[in-house]
PDB file of N, CA and C in Angstrom:
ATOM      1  N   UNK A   1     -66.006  50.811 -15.297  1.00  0.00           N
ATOM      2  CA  UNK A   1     -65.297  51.939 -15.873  1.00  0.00           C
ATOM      3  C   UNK A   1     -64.056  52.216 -15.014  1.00  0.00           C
ATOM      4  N   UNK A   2     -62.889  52.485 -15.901  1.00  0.00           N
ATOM      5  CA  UNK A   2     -61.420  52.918 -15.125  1.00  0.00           C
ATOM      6  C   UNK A   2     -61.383  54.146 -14.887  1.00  0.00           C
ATOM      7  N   UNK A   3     -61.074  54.836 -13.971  1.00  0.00           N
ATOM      8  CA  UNK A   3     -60.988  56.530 -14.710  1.00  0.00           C
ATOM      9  C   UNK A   3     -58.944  56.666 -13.765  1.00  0.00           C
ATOM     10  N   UNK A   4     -58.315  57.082 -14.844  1.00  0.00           N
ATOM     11  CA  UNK A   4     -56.961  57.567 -14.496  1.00  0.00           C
ATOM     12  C   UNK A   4     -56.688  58.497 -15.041  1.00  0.00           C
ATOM     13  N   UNK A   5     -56.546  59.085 -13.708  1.00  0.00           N
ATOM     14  CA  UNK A   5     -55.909  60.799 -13.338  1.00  0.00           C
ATOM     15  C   UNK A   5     -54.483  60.650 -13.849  1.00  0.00           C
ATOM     16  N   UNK A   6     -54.152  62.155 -14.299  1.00  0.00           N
ATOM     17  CA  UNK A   6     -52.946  62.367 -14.970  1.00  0.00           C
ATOM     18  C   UNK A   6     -52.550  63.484 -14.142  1.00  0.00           C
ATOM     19  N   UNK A   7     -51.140  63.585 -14.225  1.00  0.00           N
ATOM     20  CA  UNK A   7     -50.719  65.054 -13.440  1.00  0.00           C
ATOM     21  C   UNK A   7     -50.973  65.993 -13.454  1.00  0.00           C
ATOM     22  N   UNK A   8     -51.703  66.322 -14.508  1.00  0.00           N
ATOM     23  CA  UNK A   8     -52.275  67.585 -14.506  1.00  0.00           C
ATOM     24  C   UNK A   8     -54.172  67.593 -13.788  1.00  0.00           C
ATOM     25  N   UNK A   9     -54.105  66.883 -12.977  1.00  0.00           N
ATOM     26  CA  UNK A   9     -55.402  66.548 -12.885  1.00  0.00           C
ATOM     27  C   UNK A   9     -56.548  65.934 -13.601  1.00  0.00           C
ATOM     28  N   UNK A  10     -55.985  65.877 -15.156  1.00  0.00           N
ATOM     29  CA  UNK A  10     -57.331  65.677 -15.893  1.00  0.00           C
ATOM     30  C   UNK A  10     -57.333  64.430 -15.557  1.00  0.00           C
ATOM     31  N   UNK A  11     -58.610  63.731 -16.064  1.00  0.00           N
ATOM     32  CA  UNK A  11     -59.149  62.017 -16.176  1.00  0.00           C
ATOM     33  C   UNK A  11     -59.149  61.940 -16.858  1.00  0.00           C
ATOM     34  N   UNK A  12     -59.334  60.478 -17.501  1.00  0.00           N
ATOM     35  CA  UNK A  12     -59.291  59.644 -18.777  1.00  0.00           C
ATOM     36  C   UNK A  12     -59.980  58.326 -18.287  1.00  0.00           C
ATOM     37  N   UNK A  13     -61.533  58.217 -18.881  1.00  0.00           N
ATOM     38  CA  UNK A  13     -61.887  56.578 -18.982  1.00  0.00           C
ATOM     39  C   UNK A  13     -61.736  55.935 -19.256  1.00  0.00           C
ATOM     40  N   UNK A  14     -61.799  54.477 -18.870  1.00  0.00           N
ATOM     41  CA  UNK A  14     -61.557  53.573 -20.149  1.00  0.00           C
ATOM     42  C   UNK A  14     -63.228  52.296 -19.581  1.00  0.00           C
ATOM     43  N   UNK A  15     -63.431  51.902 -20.402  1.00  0.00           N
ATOM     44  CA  UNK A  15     -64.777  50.651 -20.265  1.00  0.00           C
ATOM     45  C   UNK A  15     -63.777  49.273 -19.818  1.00  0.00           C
ATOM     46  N   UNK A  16     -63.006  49.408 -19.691  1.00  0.00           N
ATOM     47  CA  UNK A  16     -62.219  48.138 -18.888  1.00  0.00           C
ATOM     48  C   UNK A  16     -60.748  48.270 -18.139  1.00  0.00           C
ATOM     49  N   UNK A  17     -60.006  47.161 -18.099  1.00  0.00           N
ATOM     50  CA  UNK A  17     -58.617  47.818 -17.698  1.00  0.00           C
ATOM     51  C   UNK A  17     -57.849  48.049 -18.796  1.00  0.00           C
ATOM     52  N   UNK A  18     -56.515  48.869 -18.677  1.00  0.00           N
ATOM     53  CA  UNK A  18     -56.481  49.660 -19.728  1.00  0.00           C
ATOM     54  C   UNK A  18     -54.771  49.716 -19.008  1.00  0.00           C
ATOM     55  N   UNK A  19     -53.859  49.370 -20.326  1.00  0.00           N
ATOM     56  CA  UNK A  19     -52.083  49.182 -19.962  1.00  0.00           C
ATOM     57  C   UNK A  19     -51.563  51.066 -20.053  1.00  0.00           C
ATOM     58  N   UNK A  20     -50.519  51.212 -19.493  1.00  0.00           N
ATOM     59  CA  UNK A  20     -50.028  52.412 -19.656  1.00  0.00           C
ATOM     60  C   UNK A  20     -49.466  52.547 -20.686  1.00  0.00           C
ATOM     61  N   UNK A  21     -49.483  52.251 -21.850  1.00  0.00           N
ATOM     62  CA  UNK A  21     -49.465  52.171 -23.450  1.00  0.00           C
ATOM     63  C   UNK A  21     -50.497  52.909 -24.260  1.00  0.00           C
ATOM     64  N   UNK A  22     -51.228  52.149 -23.494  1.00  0.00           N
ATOM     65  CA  UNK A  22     -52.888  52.357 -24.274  1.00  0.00           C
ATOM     66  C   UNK A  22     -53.174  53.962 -23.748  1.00  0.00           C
ATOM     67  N   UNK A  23     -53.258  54.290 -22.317  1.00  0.00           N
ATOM     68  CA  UNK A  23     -53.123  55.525 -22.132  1.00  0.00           C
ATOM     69  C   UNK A  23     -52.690  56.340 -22.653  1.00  0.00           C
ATOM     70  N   UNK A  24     -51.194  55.969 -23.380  1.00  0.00           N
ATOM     71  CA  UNK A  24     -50.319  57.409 -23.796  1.00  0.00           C
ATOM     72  C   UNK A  24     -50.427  57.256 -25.106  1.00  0.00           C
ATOM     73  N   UNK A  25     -51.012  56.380 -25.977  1.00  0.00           N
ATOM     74  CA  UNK A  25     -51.574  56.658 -27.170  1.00  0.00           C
ATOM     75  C   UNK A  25     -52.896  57.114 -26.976  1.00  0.00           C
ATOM     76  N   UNK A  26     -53.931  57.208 -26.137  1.00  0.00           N
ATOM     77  CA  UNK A  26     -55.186  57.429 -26.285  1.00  0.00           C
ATOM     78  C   UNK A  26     -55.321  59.529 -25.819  1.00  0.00           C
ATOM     79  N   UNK A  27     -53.433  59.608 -25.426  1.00  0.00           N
ATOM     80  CA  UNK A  27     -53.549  60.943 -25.280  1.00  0.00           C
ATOM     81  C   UNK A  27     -53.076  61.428 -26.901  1.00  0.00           C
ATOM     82  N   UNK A  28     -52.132  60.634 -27.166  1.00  0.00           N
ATOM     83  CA  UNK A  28     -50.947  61.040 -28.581  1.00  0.00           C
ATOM     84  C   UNK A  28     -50.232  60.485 -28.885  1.00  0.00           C
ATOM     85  N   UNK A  29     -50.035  60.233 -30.661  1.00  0.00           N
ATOM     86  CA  UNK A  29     -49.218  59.404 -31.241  1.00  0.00           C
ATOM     87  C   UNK A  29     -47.496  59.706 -30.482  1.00  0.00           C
ATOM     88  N   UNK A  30     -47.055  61.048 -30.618  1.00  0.00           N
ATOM     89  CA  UNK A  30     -45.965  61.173 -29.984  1.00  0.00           C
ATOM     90  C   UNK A  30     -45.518  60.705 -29.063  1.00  0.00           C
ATOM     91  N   UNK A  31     -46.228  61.017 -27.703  1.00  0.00           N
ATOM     92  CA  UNK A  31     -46.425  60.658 -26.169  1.00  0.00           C
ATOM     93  C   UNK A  31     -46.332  59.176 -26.405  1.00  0.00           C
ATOM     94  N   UNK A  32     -47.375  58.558 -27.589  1.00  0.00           N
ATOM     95  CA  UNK A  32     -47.214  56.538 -27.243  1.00  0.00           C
ATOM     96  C   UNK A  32     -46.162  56.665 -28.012  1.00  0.00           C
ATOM     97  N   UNK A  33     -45.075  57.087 -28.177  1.00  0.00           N
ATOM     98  CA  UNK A  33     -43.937  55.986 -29.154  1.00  0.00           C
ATOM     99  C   UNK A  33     -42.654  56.710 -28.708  1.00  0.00           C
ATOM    100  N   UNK A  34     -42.829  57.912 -27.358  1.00  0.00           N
ATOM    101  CA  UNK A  34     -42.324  58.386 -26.388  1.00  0.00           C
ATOM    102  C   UNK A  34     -42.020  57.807 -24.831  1.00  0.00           C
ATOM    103  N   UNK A  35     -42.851  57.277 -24.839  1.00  0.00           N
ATOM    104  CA  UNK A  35     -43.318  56.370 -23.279  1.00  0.00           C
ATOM    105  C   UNK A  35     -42.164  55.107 -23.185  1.00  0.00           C
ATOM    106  N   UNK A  36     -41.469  55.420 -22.036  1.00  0.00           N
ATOM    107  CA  UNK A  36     -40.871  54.064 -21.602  1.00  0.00           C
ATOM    108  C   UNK A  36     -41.260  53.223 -20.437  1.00  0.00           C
ATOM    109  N   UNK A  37     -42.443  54.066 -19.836  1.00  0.00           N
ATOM    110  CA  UNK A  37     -42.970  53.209 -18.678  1.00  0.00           C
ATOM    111  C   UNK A  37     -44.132  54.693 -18.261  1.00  0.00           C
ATOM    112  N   UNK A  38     -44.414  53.975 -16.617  1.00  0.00           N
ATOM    113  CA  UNK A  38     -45.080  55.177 -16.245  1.00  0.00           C
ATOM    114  C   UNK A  38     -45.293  55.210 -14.546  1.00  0.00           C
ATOM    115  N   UNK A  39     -45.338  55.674 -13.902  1.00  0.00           N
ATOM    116  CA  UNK A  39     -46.158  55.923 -12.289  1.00  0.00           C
ATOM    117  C   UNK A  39     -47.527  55.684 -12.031  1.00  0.00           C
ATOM    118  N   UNK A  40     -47.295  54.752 -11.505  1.00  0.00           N
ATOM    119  CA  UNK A  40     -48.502  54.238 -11.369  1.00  0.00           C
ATOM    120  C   UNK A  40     -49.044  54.199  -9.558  1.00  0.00           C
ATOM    121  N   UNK A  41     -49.917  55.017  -9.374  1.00  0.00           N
ATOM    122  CA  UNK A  41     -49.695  54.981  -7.734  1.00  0.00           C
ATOM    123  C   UNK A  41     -48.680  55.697  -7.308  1.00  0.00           C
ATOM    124  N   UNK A  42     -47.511  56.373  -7.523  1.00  0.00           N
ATOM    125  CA  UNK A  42     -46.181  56.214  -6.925  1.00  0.00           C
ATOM    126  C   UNK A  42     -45.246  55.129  -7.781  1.00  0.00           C
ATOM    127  N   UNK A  43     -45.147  54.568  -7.983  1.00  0.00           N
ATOM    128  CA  UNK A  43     -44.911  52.994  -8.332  1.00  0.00           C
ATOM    129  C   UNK A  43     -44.452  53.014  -9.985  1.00  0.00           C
ATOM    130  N   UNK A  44     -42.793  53.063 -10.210  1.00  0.00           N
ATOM    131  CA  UNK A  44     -42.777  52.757 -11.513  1.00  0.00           C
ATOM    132  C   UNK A  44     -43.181  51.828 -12.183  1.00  0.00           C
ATOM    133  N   UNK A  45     -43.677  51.977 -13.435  1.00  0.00           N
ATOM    134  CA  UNK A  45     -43.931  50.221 -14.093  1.00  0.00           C
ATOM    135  C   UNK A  45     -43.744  50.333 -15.214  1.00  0.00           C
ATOM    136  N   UNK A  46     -43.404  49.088 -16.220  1.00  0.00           N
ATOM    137  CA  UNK A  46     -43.515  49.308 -17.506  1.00  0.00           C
ATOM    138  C   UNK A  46     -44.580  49.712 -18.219  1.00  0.00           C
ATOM    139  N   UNK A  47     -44.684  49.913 -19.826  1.00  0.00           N
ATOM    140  CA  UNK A  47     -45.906  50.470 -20.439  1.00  0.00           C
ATOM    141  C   UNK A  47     -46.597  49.046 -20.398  1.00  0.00           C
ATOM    142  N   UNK A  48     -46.403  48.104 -20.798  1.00  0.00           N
ATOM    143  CA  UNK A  48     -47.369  47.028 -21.038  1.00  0.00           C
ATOM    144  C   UNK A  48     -48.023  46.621 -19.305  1.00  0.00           C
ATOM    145  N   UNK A  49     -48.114  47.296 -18.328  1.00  0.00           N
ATOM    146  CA  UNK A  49     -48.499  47.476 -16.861  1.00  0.00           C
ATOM    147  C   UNK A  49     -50.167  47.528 -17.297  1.00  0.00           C
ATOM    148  N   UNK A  50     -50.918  46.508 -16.292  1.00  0.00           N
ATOM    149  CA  UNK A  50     -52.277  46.528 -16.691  1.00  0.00           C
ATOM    150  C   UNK A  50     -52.916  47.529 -15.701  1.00  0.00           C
ATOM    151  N   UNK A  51     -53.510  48.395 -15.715  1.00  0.00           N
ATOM    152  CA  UNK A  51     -54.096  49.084 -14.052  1.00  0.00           C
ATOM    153  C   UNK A  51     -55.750  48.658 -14.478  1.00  0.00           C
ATOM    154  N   UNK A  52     -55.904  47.840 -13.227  1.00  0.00           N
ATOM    155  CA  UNK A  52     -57.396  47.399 -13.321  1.00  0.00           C
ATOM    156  C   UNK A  52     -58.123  47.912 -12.041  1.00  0.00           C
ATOM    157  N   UNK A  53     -57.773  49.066 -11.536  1.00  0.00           N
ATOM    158  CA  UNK A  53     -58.900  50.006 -10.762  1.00  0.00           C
ATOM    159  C   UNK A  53     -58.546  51.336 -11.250  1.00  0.00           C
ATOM    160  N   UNK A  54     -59.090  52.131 -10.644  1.00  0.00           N
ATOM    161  CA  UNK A  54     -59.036  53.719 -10.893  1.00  0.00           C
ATOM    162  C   UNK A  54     -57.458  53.607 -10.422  1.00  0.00           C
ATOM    163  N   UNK A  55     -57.082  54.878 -10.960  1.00  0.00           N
ATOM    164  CA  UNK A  55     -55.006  54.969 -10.769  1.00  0.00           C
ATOM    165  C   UNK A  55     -54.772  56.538 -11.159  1.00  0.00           C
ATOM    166  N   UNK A  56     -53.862  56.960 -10.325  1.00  0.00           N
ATOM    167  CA  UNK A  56     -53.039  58.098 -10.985  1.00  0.00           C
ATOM    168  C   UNK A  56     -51.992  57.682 -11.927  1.00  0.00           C
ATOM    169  N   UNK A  57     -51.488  58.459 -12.822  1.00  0.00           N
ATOM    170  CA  UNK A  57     -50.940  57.441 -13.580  1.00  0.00           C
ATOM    171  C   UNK A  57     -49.924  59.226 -14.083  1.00  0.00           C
ATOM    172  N   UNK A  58     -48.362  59.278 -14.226  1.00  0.00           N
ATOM    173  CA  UNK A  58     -47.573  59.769 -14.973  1.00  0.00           C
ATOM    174  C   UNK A  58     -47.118  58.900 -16.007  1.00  0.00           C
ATOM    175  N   UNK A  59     -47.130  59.359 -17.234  1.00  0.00           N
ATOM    176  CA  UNK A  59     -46.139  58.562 -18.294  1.00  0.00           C
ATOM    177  C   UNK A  59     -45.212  59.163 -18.146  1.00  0.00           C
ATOM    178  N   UNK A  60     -43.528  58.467 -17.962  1.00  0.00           N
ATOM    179  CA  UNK A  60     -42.537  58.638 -18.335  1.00  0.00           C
ATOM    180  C   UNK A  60     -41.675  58.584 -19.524  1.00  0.00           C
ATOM    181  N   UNK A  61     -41.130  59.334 -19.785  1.00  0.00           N
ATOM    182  CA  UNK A  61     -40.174  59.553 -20.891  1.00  0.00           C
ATOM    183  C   UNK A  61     -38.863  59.893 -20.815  1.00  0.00           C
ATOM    184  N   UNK A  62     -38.121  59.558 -21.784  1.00  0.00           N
ATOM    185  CA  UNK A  62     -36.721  60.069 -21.738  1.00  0.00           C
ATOM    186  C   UNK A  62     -36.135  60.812 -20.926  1.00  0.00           C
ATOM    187  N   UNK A  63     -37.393  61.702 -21.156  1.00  0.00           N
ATOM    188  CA  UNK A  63     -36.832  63.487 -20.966  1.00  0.00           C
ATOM    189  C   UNK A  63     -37.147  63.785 -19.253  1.00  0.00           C
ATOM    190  N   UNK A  64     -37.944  62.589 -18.568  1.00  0.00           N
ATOM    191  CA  UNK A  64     -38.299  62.143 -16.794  1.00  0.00           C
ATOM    192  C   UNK A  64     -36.766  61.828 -16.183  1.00  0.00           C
ATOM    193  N   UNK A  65     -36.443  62.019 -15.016  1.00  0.00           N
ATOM    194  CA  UNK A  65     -35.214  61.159 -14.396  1.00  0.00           C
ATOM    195  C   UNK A  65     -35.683  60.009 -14.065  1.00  0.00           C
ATOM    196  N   UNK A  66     -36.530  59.653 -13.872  1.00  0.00           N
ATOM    197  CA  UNK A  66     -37.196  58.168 -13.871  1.00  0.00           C
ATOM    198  C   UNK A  66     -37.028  57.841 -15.219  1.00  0.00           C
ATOM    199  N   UNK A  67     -36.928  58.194 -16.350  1.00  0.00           N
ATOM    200  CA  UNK A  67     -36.976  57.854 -17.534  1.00  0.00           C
ATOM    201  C   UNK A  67     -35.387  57.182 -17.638  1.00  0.00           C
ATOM    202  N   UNK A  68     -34.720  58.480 -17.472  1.00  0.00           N
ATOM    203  CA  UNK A  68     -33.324  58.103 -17.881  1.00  0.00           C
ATOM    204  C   UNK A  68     -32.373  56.701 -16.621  1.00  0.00           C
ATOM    205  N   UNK A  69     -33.578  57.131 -15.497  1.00  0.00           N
ATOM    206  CA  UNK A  69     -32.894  55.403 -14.820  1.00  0.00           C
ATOM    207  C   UNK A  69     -33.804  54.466 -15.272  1.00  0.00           C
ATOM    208  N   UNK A  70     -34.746  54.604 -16.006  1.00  0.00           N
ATOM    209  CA  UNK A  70     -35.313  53.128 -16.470  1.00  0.00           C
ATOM    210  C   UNK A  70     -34.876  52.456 -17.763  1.00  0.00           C
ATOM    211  N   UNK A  71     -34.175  53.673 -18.709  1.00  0.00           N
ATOM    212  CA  UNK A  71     -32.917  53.448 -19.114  1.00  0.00           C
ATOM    213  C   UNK A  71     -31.630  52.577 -19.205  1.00  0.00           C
ATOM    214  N   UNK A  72     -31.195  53.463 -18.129  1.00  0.00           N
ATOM    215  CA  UNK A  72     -29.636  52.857 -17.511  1.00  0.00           C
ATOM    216  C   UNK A  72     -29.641  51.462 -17.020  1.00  0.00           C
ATOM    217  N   UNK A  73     -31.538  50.910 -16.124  1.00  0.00           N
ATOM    218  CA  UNK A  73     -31.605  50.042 -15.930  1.00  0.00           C
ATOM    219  C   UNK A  73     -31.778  48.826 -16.956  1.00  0.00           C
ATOM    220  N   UNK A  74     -32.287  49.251 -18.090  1.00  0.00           N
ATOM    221  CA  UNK A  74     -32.190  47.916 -19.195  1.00  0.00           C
ATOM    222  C   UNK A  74     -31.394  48.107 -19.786  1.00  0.00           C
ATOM    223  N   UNK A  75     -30.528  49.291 -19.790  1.00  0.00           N
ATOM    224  CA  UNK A  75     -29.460  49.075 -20.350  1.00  0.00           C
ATOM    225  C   UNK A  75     -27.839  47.898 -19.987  1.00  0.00           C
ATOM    226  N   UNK A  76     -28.045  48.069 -18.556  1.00  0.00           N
ATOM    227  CA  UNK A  76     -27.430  46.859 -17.863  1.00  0.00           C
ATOM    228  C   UNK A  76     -27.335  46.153 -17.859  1.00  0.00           C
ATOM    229  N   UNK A  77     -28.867  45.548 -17.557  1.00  0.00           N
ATOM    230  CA  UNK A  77     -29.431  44.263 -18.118  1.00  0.00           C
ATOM    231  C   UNK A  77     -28.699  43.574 -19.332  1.00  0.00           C
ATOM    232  N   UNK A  78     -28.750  44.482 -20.189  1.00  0.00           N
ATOM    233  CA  UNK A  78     -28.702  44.281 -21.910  1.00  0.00           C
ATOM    234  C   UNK A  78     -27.055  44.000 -21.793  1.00  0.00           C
ATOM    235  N   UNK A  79     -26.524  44.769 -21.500  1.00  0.00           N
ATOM    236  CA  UNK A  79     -25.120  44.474 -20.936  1.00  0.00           C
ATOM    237  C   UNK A  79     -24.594  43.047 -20.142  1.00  0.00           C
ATOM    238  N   UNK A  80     -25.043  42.922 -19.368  1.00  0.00           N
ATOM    239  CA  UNK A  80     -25.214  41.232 -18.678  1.00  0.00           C
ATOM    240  C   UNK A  80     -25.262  40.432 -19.624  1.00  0.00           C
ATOM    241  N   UNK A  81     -26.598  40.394 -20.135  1.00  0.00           N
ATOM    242  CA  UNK A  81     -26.972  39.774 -20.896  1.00  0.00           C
ATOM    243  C   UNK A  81     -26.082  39.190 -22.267  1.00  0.00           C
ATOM    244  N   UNK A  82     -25.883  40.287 -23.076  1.00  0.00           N
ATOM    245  CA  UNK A  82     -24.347  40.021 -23.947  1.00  0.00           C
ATOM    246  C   UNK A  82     -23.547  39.602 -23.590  1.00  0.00           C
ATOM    247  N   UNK A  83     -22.778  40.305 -22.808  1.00  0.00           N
ATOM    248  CA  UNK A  83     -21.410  39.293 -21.365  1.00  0.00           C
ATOM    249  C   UNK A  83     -21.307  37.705 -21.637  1.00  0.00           C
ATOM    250  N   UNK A  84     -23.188  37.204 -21.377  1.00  0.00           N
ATOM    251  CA  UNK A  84     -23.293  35.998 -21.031  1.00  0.00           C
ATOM    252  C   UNK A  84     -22.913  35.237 -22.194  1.00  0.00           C
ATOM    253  N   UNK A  85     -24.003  35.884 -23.467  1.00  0.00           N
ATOM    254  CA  UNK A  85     -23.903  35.170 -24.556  1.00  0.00           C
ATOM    255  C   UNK A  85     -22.742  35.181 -25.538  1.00  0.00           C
ATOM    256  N   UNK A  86     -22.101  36.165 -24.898  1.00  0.00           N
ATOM    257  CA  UNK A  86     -20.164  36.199 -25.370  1.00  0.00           C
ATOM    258  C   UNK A  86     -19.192  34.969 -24.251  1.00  0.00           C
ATOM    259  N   UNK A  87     -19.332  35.565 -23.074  1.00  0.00           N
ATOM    260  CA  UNK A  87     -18.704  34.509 -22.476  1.00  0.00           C
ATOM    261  C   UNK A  87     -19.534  33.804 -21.330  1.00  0.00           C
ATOM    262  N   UNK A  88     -19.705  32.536 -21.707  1.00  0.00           N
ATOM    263  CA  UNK A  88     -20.842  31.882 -21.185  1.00  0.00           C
ATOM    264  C   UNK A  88     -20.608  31.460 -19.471  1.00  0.00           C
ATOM    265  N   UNK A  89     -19.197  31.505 -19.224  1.00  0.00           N
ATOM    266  CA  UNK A  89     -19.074  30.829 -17.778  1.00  0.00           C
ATOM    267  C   UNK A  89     -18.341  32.433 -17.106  1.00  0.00           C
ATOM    268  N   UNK A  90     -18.959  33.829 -17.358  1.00  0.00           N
ATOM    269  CA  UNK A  90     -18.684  34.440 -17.190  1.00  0.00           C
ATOM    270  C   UNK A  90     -19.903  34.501 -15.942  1.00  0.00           C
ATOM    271  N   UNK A  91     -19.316  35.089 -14.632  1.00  0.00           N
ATOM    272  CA  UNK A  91     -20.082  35.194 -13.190  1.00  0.00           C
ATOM    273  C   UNK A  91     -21.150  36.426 -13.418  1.00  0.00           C
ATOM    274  N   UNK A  92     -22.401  36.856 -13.621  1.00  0.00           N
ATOM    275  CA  UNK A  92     -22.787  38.080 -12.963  1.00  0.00           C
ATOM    276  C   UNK A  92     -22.876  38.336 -12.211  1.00  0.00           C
ATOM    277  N   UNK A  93     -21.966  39.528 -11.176  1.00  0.00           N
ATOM    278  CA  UNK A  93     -21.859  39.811  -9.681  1.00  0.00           C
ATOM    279  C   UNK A  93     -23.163  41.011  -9.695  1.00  0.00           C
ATOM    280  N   UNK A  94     -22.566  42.117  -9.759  1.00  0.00           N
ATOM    281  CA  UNK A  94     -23.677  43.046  -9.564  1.00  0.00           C
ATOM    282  C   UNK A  94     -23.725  44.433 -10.651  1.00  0.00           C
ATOM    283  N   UNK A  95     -24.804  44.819 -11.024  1.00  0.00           N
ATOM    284  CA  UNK A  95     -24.716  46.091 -11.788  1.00  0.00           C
ATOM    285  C   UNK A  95     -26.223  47.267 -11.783  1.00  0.00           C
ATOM    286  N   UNK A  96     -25.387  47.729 -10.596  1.00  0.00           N
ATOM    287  CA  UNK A  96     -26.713  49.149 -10.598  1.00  0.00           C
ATOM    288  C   UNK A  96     -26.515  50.167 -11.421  1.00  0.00           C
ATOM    289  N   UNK A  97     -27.950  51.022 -10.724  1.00  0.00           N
ATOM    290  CA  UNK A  97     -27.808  52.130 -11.816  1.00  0.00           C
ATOM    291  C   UNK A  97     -26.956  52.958 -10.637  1.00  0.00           C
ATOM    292  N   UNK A  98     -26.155  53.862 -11.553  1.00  0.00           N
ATOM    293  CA  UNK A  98     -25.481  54.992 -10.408  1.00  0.00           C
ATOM    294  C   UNK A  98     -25.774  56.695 -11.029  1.00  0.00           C
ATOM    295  N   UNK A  99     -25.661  57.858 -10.335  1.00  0.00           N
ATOM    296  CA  UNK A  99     -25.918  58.799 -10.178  1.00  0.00           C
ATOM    297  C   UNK A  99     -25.388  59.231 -11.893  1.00  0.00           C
ATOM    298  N   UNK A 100     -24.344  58.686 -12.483  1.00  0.00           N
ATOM    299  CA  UNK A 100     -24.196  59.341 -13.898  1.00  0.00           C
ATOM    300  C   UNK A 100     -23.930  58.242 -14.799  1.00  0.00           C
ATOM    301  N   UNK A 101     -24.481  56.643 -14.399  1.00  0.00           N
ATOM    302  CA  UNK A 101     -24.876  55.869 -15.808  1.00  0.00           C
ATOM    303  C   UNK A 101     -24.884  54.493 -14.917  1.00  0.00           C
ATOM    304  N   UNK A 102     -24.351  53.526 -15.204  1.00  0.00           N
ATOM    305  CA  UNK A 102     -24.320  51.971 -14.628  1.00  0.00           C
ATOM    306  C   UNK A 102     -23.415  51.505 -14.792  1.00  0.00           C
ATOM    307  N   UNK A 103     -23.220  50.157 -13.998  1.00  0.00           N
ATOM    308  CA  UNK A 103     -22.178  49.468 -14.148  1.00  0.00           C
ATOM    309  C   UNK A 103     -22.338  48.215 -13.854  1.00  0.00           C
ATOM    310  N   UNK A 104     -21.542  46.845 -14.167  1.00  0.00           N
ATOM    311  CA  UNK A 104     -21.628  45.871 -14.514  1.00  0.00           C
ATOM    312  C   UNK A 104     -20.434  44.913 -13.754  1.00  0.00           C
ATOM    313  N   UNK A 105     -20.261  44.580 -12.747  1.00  0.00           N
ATOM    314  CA  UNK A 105     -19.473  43.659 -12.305  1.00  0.00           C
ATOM    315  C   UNK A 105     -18.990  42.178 -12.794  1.00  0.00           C
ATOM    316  N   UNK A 106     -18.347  41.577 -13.313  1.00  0.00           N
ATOM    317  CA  UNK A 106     -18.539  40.084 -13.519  1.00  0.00           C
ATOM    318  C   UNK A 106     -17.015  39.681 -13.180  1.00  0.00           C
ATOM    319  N   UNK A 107     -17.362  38.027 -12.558  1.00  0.00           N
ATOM    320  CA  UNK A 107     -16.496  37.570 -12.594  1.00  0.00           C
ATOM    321  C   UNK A 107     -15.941  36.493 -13.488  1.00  0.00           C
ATOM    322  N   UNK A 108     -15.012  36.417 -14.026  1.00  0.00           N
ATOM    323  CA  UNK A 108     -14.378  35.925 -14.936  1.00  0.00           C
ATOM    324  C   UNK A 108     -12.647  35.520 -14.920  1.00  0.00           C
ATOM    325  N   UNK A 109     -12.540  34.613 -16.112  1.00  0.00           N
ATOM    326  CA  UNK A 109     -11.124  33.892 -15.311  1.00  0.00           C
ATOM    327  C   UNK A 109      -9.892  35.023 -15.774  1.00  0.00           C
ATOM    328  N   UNK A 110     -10.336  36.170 -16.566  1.00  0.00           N
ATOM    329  CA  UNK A 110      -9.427  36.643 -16.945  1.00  0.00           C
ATOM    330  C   UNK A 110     -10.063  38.427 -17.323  1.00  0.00           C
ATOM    331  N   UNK A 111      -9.282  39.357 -17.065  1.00  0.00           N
ATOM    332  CA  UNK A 111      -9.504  40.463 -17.403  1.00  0.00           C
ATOM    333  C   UNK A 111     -10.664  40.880 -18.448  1.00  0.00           C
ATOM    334  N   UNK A 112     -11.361  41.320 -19.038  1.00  0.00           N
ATOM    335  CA  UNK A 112     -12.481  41.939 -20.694  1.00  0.00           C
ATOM    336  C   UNK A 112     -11.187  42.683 -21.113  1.00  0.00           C
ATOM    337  N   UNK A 113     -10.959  42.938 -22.427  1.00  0.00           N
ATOM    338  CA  UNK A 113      -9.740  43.570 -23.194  1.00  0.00           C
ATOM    339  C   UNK A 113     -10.309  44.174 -24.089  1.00  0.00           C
ATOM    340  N   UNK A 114      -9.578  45.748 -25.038  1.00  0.00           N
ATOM    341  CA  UNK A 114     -10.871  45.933 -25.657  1.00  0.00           C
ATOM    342  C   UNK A 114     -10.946  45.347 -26.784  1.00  0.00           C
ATOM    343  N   UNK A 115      -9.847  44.269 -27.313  1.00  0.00           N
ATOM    344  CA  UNK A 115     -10.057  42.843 -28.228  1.00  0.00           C
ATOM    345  C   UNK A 115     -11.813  42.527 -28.124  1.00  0.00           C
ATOM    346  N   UNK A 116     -12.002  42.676 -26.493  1.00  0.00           N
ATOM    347  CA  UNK A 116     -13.252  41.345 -26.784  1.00  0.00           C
ATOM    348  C   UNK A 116     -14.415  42.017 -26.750  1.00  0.00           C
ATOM    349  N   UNK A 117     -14.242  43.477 -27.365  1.00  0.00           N
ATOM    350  CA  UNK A 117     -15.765  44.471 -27.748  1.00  0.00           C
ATOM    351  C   UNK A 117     -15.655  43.983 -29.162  1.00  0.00           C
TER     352      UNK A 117
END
């Protein structure tokens, strides 16, 4: 048996291990289709995160500042990512999250214009 504590103290069992998905639907339809990850330990993780011992566990959402940088962080990603599949011998240097959104470094042989949105 799993048992994970929620911030408010309560528990929740489960008869095996059990993803932070499964948790935030087994609280509410809202909460599961709300959830972009969760705390696990301390420890952000995504929802599909397996916890296979007992765990404290926050679900995060939007409306978390952990939410809105886990966000900004695939949002970057997603950003890179396009870059690449637009311009293929385009460099990815670096792109964190910063205090009011992200940013995306690349090197390339020539300026982005806003032609090439």
């Amino acid at each position: 048996m799993i048992q994970i504590t929620l911030p408010d103290a309560s528990k929740r069992e489960f008869p095996q291990a059990v993803t932070v998905a499964e948790v935030a639907a087994s609280i509410g339809a809202g909460l599961a289709k709300a959830a972009l990850g969760g705390k696990v330990d301390g420890k952000v993780v995504d929802t599909s995160y397996l916890m296979e011992k007992d765990s404290h566990l926050a679900i995060i959402t939007a409306k978390d500042a952990d939410g809105l940088e886990l966000i900004r962080h695939s949002t970057a990603h997603l950003l890179a990512y396009a870059v690449k599949e637009l311009f293929p011998d385009a460099q990815v240097t670096i792109g964190p999250v910063i205090e009011n959104g992200f940013f995306y470094d690349f090197a390339y042989k020539r300026p982005f214009t806003p032609e090439d949105l």
